[in-house]
Protein backbone atom coordinates (compact mmCIF):
# COMPACT_ATOMS: atom_id res chain seq x y z
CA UNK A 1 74.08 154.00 153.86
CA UNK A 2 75.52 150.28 154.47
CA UNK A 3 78.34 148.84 152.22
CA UNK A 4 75.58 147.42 149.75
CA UNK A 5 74.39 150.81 149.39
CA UNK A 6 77.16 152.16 148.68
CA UNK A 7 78.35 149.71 145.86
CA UNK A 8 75.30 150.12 144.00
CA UNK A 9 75.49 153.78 144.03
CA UNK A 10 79.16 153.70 142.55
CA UNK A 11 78.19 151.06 140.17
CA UNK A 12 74.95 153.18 138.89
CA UNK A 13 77.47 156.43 138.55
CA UNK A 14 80.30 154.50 136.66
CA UNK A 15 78.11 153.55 134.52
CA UNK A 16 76.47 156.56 133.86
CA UNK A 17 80.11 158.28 133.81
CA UNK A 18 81.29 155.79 130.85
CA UNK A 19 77.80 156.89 129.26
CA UNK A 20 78.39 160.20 129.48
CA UNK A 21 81.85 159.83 128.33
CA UNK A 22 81.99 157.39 125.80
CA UNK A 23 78.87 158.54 124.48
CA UNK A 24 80.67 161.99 123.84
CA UNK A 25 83.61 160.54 122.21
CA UNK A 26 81.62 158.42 119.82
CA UNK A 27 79.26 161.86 119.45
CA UNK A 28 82.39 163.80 118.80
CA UNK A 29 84.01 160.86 115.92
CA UNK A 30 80.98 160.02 114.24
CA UNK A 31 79.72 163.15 114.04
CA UNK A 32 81.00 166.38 114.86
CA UNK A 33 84.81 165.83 113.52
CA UNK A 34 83.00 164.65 109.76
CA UNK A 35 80.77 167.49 110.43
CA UNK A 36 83.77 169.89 110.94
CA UNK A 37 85.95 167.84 108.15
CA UNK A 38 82.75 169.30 105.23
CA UNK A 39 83.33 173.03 106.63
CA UNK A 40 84.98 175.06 103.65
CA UNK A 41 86.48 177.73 105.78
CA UNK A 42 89.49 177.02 107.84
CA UNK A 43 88.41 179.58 110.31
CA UNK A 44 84.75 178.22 110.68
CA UNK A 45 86.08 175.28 111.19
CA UNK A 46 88.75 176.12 114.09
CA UNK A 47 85.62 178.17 115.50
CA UNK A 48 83.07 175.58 116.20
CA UNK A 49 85.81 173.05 116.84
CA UNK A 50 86.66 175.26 119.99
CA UNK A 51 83.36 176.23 120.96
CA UNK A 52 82.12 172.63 120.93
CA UNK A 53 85.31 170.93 122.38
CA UNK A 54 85.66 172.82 125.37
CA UNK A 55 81.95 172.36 126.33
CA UNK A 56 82.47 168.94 125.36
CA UNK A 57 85.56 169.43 127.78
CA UNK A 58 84.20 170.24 130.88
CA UNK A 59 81.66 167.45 130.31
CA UNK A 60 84.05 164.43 129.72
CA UNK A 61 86.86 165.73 132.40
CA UNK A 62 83.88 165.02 135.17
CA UNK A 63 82.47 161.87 133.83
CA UNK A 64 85.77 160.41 133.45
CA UNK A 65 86.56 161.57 137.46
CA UNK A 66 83.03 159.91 138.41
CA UNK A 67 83.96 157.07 136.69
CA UNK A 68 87.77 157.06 138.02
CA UNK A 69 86.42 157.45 141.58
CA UNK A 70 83.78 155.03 141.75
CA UNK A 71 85.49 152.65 139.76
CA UNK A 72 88.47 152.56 142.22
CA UNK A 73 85.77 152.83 145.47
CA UNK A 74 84.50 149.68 143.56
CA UNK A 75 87.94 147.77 143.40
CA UNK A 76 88.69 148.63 147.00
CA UNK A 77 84.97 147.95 148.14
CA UNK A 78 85.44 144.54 146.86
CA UNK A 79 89.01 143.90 148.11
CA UNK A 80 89.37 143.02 144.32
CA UNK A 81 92.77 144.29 143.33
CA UNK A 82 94.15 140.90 142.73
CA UNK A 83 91.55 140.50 139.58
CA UNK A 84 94.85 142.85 138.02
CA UNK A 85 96.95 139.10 138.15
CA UNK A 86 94.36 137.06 136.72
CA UNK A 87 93.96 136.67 132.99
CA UNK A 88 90.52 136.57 132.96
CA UNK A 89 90.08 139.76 133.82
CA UNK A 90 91.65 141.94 130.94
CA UNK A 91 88.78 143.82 131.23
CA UNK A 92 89.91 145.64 134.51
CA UNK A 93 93.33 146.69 132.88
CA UNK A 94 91.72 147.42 129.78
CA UNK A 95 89.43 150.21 131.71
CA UNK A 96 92.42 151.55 133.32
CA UNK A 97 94.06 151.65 130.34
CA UNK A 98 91.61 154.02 128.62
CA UNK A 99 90.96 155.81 131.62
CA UNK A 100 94.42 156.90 132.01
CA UNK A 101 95.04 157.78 128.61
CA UNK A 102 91.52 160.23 128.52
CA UNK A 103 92.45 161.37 132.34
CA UNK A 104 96.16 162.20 131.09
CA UNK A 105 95.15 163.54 127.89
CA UNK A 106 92.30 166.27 129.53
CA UNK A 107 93.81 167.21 132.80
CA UNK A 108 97.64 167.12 131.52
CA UNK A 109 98.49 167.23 128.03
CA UNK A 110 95.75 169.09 126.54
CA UNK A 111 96.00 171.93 129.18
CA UNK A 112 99.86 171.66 129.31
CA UNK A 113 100.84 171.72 125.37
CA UNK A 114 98.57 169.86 122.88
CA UNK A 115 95.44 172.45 122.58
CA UNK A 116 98.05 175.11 121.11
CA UNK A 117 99.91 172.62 119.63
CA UNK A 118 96.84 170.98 117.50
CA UNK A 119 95.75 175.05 116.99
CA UNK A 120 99.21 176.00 115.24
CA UNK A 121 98.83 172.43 113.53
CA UNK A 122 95.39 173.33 112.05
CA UNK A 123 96.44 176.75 111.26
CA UNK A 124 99.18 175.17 109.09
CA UNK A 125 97.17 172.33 107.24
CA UNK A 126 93.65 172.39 108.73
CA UNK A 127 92.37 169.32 106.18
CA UNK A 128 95.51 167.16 107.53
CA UNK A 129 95.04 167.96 111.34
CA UNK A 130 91.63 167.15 111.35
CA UNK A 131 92.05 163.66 109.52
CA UNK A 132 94.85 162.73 112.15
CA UNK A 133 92.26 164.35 114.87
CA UNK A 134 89.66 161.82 113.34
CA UNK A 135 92.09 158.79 113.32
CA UNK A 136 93.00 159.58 116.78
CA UNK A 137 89.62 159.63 117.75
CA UNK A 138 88.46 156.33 115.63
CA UNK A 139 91.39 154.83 117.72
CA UNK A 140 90.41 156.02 121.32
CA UNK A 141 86.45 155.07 120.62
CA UNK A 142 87.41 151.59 119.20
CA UNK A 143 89.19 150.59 122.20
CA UNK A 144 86.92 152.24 124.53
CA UNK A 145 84.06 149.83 122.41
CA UNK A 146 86.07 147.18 123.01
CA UNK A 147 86.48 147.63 126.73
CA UNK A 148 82.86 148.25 127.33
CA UNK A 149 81.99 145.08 125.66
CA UNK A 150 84.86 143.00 127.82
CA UNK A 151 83.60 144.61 130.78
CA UNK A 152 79.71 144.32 130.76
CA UNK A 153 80.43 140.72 129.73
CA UNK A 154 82.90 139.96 132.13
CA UNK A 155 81.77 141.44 135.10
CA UNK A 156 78.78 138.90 134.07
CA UNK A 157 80.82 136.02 134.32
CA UNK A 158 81.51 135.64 130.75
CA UNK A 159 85.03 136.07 129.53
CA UNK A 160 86.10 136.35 126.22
């Protein structure tokens, strides 16, 4: 496989990574969290929330390493670190941005403390954990939007 090869291979599983991934998060905020928010019992709704999140889990934990990986063969591929100095390209921190934040939020805090912590939380005042669950979400989804639109635009040459 020659170096042209090999870009369009990373390029076709990024994207499909940020598919997967971002697909799932807008799944799991438009959906399943107002889905989970209409459950009358607490315990139903702690039930399915763990069922369904650590599928959900497993899933989003390898897109987001496909797209980490070929998104960083990509930069390197391209000798293109130096689009992290130019303006223009907000795009390229804004992916790193979100990518860190999932990355650090599934492989460190969620293993480390915040999947007991939101459980004892939820246990507590299930109604009020899931809203700030939902916010968080809304949050995470509108900036990954946001990026996704800055991105496929600006890697065509258009920058907003």
């Amino acid at each position: 496989m020659d170096s042209y090869d090999a870009m369009i291979v990373a390029r076709v599983l990024h994207v499909l990574g940020v598919v997967m991934w971002i697909g799932g998060v807008a799944f799991v905020t438009t959906v399943l969290i107002p889905a989970l928010r209409k459950l009358p019992s607490q315990q139903q709704r702690m039930e399915l929330f763990e069922t369904l999140e650590g599928r959900f889990g497993k899933q989003a934990k390898i897109a987001t390493l496909v797209t980490g990986l070929s998104g960083f063969f990509m930069l390197e591929s391209m000798n293109a670190w130096q689009r992290y100095q130019q303006p223009e390209f907000w795009w390229i921190h804004a992916m790193t941005f979100i990518w860190v934040i999932f990355t650090l939020v599934l492989f460190v805090l969620e293993p480390l403390f915040l999947h007991r912590w939101f459980h004892r939380q939820a246990q507590k005042n299930s109604e009020r954990s899931f809203k700030v669950l939902h916010r968080m979400h809304y949050l995470l989804l509108t900036l990954s939007l946001l990026t996704v639109l800055g991105a496929v635009s600006g890697v065509r040459g258009w920058y907003l």
